[in-house]
Protein backbone atom coordinates (compact mmCIF):
# COMPACT_ATOMS: atom_id res chain seq x y z
CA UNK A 1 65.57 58.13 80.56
CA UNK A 2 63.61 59.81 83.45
CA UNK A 3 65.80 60.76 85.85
CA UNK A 4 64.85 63.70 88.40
CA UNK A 5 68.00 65.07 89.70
CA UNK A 6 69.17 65.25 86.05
CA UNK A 7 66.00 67.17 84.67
CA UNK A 8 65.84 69.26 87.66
CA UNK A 9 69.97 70.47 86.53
CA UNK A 10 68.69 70.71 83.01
CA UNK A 11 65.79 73.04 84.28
CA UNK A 12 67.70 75.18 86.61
CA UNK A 13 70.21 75.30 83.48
CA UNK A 14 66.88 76.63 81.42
CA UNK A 15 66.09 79.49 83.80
CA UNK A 16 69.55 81.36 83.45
CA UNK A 17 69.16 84.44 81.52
CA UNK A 18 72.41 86.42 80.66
CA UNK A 19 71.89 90.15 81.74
CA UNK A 20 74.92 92.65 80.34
CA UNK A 21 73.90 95.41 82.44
CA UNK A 22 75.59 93.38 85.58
CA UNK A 23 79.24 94.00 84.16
CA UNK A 24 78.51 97.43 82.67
CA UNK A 25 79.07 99.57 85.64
CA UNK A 26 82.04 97.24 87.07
CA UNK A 27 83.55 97.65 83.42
CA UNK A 28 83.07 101.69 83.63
CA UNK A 29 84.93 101.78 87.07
CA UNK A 30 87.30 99.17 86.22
CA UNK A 31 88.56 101.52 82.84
CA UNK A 32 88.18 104.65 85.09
CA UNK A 33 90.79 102.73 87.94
CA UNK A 34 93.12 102.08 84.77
CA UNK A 35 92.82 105.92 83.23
CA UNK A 36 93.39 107.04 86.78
CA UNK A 37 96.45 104.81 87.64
CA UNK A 38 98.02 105.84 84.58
CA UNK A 39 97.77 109.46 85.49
CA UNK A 40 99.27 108.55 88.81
CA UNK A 41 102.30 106.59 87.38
CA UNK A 42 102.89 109.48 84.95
CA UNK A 43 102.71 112.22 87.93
CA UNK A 44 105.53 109.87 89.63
CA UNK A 45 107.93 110.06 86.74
CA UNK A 46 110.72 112.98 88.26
CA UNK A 47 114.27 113.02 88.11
CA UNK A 48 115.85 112.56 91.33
CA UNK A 49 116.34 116.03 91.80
CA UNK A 50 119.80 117.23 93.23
CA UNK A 51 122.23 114.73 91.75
CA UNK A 52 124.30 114.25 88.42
CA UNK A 53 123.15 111.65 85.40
CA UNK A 54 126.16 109.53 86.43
CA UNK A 55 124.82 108.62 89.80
CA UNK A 56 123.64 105.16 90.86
CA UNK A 57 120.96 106.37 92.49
CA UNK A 58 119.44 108.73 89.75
CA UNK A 59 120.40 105.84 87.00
CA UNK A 60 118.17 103.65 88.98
CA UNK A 61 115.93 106.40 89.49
CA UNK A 62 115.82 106.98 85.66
CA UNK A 63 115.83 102.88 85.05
CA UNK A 64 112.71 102.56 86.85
CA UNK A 65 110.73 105.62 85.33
CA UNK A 66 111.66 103.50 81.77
CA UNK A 67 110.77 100.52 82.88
CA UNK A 68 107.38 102.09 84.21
CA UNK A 69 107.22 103.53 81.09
CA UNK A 70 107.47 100.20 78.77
CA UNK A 71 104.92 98.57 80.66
CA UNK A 72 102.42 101.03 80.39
CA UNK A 73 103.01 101.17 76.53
CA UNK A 74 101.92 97.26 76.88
CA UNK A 75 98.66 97.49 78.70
CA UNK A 76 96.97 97.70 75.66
CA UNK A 77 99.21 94.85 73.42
CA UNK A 78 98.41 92.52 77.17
CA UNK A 79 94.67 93.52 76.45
CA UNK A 80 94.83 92.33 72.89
CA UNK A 81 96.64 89.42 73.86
CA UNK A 82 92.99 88.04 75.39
CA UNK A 83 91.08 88.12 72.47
CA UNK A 84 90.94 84.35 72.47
CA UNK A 85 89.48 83.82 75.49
CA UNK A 86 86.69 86.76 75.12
CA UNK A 87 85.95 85.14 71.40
CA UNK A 88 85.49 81.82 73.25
CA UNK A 89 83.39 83.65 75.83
CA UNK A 90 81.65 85.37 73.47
CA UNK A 91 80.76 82.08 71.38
CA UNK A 92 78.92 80.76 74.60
CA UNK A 93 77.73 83.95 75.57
CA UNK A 94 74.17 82.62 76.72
CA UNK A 95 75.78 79.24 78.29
CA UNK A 96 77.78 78.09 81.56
CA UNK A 97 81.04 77.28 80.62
CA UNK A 98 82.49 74.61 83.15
CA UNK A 99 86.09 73.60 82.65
CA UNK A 100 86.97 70.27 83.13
CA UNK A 101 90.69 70.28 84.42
CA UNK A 102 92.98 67.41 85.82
CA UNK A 103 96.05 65.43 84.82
CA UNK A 104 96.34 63.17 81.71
CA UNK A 105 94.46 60.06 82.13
CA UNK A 106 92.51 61.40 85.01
CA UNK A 107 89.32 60.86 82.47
CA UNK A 108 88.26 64.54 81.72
CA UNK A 109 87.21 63.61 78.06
CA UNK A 110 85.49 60.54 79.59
CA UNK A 111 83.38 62.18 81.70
CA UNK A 112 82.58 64.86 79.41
CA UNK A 113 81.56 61.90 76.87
CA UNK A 114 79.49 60.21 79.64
CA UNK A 115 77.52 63.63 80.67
CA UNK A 116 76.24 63.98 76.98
CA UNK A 117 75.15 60.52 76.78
CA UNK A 118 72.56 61.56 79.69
CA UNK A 119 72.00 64.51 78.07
CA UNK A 120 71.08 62.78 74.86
CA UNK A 121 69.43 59.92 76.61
CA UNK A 122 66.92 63.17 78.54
CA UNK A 123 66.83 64.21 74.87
CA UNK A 124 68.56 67.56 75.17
CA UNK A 125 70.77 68.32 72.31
CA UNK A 126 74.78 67.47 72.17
CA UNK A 127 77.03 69.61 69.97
CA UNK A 128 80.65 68.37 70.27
CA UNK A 129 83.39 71.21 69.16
CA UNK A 130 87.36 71.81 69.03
CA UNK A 131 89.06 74.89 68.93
CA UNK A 132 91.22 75.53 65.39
CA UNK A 133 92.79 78.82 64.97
CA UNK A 134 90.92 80.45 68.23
CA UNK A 135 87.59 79.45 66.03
CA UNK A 136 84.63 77.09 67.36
CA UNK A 137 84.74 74.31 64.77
CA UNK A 138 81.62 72.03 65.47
CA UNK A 139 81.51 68.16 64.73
CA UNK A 140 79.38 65.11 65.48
CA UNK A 141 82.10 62.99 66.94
CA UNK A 142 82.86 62.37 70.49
CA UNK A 143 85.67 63.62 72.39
CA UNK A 144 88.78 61.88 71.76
CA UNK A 145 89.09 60.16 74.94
CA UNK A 146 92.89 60.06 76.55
CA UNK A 147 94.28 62.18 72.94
CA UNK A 148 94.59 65.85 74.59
CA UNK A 149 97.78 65.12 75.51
CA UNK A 150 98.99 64.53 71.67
CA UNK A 151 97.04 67.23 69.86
CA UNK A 152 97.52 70.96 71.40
CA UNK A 153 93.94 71.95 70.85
CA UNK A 154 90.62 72.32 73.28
CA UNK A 155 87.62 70.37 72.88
CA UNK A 156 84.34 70.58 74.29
CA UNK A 157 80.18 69.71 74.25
CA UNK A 158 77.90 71.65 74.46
CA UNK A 159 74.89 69.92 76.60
CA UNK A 160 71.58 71.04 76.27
CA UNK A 161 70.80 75.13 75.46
CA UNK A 162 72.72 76.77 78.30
CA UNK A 163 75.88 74.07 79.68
CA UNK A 164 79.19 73.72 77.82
CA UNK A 165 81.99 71.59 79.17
CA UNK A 166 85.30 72.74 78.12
CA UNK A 167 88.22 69.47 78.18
CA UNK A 168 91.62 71.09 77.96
CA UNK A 169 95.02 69.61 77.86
CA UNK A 170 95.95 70.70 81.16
CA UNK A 171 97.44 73.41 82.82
CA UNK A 172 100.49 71.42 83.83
CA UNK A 173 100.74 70.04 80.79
CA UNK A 174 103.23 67.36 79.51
CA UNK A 175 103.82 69.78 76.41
CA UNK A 176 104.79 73.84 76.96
CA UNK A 177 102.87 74.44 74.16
CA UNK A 178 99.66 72.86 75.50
CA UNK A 179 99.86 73.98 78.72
CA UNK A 180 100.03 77.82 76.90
CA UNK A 181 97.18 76.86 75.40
CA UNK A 182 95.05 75.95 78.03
CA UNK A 183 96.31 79.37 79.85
CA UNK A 184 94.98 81.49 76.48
CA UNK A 185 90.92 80.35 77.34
CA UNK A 186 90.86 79.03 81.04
CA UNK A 187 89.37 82.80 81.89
CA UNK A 188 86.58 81.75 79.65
CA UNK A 189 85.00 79.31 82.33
CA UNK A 190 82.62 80.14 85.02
CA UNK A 191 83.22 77.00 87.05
CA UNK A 192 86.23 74.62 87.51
CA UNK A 193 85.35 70.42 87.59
CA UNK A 194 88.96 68.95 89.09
CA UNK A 195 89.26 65.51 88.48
CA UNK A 196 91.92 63.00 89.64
CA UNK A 197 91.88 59.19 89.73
CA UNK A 198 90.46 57.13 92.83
CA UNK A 199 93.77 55.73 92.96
CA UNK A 200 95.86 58.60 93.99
CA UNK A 201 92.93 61.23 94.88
CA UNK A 202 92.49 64.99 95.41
CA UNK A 203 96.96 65.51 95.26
CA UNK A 204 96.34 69.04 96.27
CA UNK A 205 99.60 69.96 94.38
CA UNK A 206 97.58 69.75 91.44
CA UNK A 207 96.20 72.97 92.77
CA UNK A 208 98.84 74.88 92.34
CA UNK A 209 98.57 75.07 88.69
CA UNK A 210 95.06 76.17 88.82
CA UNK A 211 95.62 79.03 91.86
CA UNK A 212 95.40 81.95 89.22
CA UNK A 213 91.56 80.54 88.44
CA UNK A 214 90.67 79.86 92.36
CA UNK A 215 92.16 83.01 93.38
CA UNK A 216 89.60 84.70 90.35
CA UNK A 217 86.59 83.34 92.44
CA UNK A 218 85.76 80.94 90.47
CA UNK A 219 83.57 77.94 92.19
CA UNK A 220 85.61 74.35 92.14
CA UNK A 221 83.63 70.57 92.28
CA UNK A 222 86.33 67.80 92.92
CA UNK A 223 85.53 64.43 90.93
CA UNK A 224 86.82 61.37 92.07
CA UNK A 225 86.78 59.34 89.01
CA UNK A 226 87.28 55.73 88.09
CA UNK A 227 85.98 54.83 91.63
CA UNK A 228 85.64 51.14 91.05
CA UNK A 229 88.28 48.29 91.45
CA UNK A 230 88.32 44.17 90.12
CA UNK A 231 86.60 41.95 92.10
CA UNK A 232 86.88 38.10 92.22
CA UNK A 233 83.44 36.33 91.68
CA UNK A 234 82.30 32.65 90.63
CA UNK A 235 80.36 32.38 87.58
CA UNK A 236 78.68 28.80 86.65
CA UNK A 237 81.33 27.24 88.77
CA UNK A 238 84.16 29.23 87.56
CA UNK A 239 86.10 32.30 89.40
CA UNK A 240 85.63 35.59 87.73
CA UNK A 241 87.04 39.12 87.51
CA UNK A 242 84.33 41.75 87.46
CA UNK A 243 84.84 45.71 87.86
CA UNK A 244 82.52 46.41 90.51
CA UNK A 245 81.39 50.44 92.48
CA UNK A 246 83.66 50.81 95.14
CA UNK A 247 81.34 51.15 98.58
CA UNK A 248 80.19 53.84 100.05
CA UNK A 249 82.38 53.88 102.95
CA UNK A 250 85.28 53.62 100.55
CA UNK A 251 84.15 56.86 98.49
CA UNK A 252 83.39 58.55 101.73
CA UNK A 253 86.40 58.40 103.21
CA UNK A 254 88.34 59.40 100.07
CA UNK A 255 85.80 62.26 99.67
CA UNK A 256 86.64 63.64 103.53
CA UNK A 257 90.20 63.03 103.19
CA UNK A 258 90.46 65.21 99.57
CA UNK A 259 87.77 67.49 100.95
CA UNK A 260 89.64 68.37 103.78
CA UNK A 261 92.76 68.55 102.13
CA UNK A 262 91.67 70.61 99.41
CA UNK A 263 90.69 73.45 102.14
CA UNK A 264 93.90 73.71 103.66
CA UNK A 265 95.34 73.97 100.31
CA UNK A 266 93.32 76.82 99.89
CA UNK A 267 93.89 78.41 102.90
CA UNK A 268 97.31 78.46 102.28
CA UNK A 269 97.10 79.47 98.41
CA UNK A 270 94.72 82.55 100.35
CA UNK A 271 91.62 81.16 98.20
CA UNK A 272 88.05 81.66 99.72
CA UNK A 273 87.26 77.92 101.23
CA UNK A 274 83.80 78.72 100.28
CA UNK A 275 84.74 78.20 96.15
CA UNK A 276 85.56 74.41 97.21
CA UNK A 277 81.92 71.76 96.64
CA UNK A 278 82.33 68.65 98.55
CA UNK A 279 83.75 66.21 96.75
CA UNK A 280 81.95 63.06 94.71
CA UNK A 281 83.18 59.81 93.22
CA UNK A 282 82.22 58.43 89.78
CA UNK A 283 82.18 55.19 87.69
CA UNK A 284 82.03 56.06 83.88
CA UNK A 285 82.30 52.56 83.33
CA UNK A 286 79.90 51.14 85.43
CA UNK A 287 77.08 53.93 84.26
CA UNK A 288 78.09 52.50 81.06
CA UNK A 289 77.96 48.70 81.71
CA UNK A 290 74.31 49.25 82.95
CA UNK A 291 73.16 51.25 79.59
CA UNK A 292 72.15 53.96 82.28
CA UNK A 293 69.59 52.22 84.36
CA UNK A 294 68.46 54.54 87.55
CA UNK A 295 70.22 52.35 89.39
CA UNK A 296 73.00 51.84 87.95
CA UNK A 297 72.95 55.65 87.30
CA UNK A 298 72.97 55.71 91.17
CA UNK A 299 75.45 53.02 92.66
CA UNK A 300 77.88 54.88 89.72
CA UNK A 301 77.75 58.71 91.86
CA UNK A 302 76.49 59.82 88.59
CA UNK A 303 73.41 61.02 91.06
CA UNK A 304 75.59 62.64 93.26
CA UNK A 305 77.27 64.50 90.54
CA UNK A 306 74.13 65.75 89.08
CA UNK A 307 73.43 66.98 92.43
CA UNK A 308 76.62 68.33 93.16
CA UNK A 309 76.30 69.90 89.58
CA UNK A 310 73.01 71.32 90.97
CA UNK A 311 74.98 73.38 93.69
CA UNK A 312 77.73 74.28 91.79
CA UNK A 313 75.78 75.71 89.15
CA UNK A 314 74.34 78.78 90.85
CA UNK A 315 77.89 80.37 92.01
CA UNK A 316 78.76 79.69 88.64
CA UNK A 317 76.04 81.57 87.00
CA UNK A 318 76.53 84.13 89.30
CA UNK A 319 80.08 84.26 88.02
CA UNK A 320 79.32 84.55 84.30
CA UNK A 321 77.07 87.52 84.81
CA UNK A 322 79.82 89.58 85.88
CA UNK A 323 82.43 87.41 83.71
CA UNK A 324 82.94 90.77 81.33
CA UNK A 325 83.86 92.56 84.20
CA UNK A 326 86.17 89.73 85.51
CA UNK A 327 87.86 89.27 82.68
CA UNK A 328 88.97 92.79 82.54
CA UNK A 329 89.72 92.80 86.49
CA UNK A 330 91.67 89.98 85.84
CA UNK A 331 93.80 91.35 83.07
CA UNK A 332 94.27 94.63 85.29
CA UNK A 333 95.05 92.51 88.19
CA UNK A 334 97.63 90.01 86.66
CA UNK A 335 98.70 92.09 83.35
CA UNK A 336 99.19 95.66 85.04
CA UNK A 337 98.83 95.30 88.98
CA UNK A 338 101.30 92.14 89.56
CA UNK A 339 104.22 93.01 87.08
CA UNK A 340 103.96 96.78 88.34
CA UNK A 341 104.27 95.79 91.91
CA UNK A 342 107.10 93.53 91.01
CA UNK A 343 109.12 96.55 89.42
CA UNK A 344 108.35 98.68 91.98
CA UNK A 345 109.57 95.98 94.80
CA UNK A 346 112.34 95.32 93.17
CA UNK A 347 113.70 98.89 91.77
CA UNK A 348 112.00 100.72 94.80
CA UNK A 349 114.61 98.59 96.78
CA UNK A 350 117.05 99.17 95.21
CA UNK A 351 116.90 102.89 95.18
CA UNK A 352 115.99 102.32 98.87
CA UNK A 353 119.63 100.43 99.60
CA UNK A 354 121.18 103.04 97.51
CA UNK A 355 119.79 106.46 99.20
CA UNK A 356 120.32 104.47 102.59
CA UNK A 357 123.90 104.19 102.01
CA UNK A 358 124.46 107.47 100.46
CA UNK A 359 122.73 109.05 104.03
CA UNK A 360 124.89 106.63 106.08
CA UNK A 361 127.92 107.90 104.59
CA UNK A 362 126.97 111.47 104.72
CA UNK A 363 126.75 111.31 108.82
CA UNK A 364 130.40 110.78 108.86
CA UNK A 365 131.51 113.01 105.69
CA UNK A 366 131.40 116.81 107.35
CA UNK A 367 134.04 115.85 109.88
CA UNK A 368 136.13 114.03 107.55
CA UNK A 369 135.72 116.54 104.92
CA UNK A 370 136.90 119.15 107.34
CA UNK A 371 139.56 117.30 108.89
CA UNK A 372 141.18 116.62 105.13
CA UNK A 373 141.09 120.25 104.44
CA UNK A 374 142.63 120.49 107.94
CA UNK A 375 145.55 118.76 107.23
CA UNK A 376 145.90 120.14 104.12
CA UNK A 377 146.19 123.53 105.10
CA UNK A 378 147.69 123.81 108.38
CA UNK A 379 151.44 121.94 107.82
CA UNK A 380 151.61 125.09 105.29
CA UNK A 381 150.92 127.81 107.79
CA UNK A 382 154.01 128.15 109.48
CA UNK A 383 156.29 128.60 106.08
CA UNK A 384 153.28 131.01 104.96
CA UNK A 385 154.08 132.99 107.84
CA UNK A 386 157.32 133.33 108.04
CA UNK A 387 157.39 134.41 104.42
CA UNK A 388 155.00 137.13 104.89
CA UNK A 389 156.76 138.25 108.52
CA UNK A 390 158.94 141.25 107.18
CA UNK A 391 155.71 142.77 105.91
CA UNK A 392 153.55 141.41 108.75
CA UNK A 393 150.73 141.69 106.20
CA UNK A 394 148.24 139.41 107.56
CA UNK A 395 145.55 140.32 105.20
CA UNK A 396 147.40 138.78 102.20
CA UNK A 397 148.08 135.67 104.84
CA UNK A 398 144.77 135.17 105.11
CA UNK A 399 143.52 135.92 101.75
CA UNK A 400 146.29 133.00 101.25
CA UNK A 401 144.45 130.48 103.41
CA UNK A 402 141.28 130.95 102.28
CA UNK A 403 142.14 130.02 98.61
CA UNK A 404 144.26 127.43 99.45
CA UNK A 405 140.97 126.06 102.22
CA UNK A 406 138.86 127.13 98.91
CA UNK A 407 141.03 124.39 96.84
CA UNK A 408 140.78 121.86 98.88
CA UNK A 409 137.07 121.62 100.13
CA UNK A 410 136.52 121.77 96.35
CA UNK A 411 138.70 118.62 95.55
CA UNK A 412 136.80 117.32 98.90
CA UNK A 413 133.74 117.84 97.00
CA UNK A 414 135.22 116.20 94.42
CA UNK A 415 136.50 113.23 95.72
CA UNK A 416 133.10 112.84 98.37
CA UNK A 417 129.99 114.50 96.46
CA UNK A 418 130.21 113.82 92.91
CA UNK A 419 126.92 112.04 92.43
CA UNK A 420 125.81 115.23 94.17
CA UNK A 421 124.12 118.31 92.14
CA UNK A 422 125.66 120.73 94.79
CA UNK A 423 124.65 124.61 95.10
CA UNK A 424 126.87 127.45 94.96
CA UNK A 425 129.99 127.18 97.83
CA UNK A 426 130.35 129.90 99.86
CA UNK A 427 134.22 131.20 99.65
CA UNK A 428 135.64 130.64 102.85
CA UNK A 429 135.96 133.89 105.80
CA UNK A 430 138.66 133.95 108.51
CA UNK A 431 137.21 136.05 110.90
CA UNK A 432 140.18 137.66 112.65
CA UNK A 433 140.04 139.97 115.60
CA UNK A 434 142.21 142.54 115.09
CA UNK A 435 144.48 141.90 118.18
CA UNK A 436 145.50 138.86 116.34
CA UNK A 437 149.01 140.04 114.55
CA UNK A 438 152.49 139.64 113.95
CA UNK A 439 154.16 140.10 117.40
CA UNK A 440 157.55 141.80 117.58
CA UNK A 441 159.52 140.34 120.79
CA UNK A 442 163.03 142.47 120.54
CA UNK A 443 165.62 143.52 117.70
CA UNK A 444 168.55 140.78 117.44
CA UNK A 445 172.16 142.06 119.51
CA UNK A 446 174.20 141.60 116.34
CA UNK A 447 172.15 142.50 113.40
CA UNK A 448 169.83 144.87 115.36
CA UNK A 449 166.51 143.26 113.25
CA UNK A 450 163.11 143.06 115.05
CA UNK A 451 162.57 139.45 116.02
CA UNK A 452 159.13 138.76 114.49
CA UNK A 453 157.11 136.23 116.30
CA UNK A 454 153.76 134.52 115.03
CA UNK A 455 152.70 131.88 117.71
CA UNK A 456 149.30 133.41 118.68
CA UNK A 457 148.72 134.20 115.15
CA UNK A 458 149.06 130.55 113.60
CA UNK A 459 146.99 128.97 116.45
CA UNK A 460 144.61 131.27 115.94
CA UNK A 461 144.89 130.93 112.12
CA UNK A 462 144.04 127.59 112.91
CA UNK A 463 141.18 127.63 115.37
CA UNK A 464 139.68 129.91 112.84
CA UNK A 465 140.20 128.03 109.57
CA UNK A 466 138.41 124.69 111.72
CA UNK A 467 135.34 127.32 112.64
CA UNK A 468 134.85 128.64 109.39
CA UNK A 469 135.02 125.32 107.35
CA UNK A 470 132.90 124.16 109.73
CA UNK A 471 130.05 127.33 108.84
CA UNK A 472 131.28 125.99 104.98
CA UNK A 473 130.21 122.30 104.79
CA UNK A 474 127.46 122.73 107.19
CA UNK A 475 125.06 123.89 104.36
CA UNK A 476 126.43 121.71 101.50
CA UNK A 477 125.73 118.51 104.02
CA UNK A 478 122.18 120.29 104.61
CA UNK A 479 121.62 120.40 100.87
CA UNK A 480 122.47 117.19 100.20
CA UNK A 481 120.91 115.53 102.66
CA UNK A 482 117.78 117.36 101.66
CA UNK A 483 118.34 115.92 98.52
CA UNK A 484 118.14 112.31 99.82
CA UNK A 485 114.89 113.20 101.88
CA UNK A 486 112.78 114.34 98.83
CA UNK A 487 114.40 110.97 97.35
CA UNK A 488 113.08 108.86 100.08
CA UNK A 489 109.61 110.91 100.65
CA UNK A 490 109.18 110.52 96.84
CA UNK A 491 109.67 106.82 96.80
CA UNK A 492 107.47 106.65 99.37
CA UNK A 493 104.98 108.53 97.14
CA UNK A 494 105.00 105.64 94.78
CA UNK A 495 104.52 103.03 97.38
CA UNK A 496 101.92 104.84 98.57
CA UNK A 497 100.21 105.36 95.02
CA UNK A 498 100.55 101.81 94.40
CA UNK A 499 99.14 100.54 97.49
CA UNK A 500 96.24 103.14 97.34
CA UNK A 501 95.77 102.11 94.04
CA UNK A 502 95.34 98.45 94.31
CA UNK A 503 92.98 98.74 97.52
CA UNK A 504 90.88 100.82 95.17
CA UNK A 505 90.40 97.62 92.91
CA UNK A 506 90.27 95.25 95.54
CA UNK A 507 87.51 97.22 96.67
CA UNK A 508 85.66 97.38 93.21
CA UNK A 509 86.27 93.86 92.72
CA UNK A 510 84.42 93.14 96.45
CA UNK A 511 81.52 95.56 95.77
CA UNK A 512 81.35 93.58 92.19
CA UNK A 513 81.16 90.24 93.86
CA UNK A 514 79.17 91.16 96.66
CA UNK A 515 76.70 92.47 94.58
CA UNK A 516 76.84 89.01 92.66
């Protein structure tokens, strides 16, 4: 079969040559980023310094320097975890790897079948393969056409020297267990063919299942497949059904309408536009039904897919250069990156609601505090005096107070601060002017005793207790509210580190791809 557009794929196929010293220095800075983040998340791991075990807010505190903890012990498990897909990789290390995705029925294994009949027919070589046991297993029978859905295993060709076609169950598979599977090699491919039926095209959901693959910046070629329909002809006098190309204007308007659909989908999934090829439409079955001709071959799209093909094919071996290097981006991105800044949302928040409240209800605390130990004290004053009025010692009075004032701010402490490491309390000072004393008015007619009055004294016993507990909780609110601060400046810290951090790999993976 002589067929340009196909030999002039096969040829640009022929001039790739795989180069490892693209990834190299992306994989050095990549590792480095890791090594370095580590560090960071370790530097981050403090007690919340200035309150007790028993505390919400340094439980959390502790929770979240665990949980930081058990995922870094995973990074490395996560990295082993991948070993399929970089065996796969590794088995077509010298090819482009396309991946042929859509739902069941959509004809993935079809078209793969019809590609390496025009590769065999342009006398290239076809190797047909499955996956057992992460393993290439070769064979010479076609793909099982419409069976992916009841065997959980991959299957591919391998067209030519340097294009394999990789036909997976799907990622939204009908079983769990396929759709795992698929997930385990997808990172393998350097390209994505998307095929749906021409009759329900391009539903952009579909997308959604393949978002992790766009969003690695991997090119995509929609394939409109099965795009012919039954037509009524006569045949020696007799009417006939015959499964005619749909026309051009039909295909073109289905390729606008999933074309343009597609790119909003993108847009809103935040996928470069520029990843999406314009869409083409295909007949298998006609190609077929005309052993191949060129013009059959033609009036099929199989043309237009070869040339679509031919544009797709340099963004995807641009891709697979660097593929070493994505596939370790990707596993830092989606394995450490993403579950880290899930924690950290979450717990970060939490300990963010927590310290909030804990500050809100310090504001009001000093003047409740004080007005406790208030009324705690003061009802006692006037029976305190009068016992100590034939001595009129008001030393010992206000030595009195100030344990009793003592007592009570500690039970205030207590009953408000316990989650609180507090520092050493101050024992409480009545600063008493000296003029302030027992005042004796006159000595009683009948028993001739001094009447001893203490009016001035308790009111100033009073005013004085209120200033000096006042000078007492001042510095314990101080403290603690200090200690909330550093809480809040350190979380802050880690949101920072975070952020900082994964600019730092966005930025490595845009040098990497711009350099692409």
């Amino acid at each position: 079969m002589d067929h340009t557009t196909l030999h002039d794929f096969i040829q640009r196929l022929a001039q790739y040559q795989h180069n490892d010293a693209v990834a190299d220095q992306v994989l050095h800075d990549l590792r480095a980023w890791r090594s370095a983040f580590a560090v960071d998340l370790q530097q981050q791991m403090q007690s919340a310094a200035g309150f007790e075990e028993h505390s919400a807010l340094q439980q959390l505190h502790t929770a979240l320097n665990q949980a930081v903890d058990v995922q870094m012990h995973s990074w490395d498990a996560q990295w082993a975890e991948l070993a399929p897909a970089q065996s796969l990789a590794e088995a077509f290390d010298d090819k482009v790897m396309l991946l042929v995705f859509g739902k069941f029925n959509a004809g993935k294994s079809s078209l793969c079948n019809l590609l390496a009949d025009t590769f065999r027919l342009a006398q290239q070589t076809v190797q047909y393969f499955h996956l057992e046991n992460a393993q290439v297993v070769y064979s010479l029978q076609p793909l099982r056409e419409g069976a992916t859905e009841t065997t959980a295993r991959l299957q591919g060709v391998c067209l030519g020297d340097k294009l394999v076609l990789l036909d997976t169950p799907g990622l939204h598979s009908v079983t769990a267990e396929n759709a795992a599977l698929t997930q385990r090699f997808i990172d393998s491919a350097d390209g994505v063919l998307w095929l749906s039926s021409s009759s329900s095209p391009g539903q952009v959901q579909e997308l959604d299942a393949l978002g992790r693959e766009l969003r690695r910046h991997k090119p995509l070629l929609p394939i409109i497949t099965r795009s012919d329909q039954i037509e009524e002809d006569e045949l020696d006098g007799e009417i006939c059904s015959l499964l005619c190309n749909k026309n051009p204007a039909q295909r073109a308007l289905q390729q606008d309408d999933v074309y343009q659909r597609s790119l909003d989908k993108l847009r809103d999934m935040a996928v470069d536009p520029q990843l999406l090829s314009r869409p083409v439409s295909i007949s298998a079955q006609m190609a077929r039904q005309a052993e191949f001709s060129p013009q059959a071959m033609t009036e099929a799209g199989i043309d237009q897919l070869f040339h679509a093909l031919l544009v797709l094919i340099q963004p995807a071996l641009e891709y697979k250069q660097r593929k070493p290097a994505e596939i370790y981006l990707h596993y830092l991105q989606e394995q450490i990156v993403d579950p880290m800044q899930q924690l950290m949302d979450q717990m970060l928040g939490q300990l963010r609601q927590v310290s909030a409240e804990m500050h809100s209800s310090l504001a009001a605390l000093p003047e409740k505090m004080i007005a406790n130990i208030w009324r705690s004290v003061v009802p006692e004053l006037a029976s305190l005096l009068e016992q100590h009025a034939a001595t009129q010692d008001v030393n010992l009075v206000c030595e009195t107070v100030q344990l009793w004032a003592d007592e009570a701010l500690s039970q205030q402490c207590v009953a408000h601060l316990a989650d609180y490491h507090l520092p050493v309390i101050q024992a409480l000072e009545l600063n008493m002017a000296e003029h302030y004393r027992y005042e004796v008015i006159a000595a009683d007619i009948e028993t001739d005793e001094p009447t001893i009055a203490y009016d001035r004294l308790h009111a100033e016993l009073s005013n004085q207790l209120q200033l000096s507990l006042q000078q007492q909780v001042t510095p314990i609110m101080t403290a603690c509210t200090a200690y909330l601060e550093d809480v809040e400046a350190k979380l802050a810290q880690r949101a920072e580190m975070l952020l900082q951090a994964m600019q730092r790999l966005d930025q490595i993976a845009a040098q990497m791809r711009l350099a692409a």
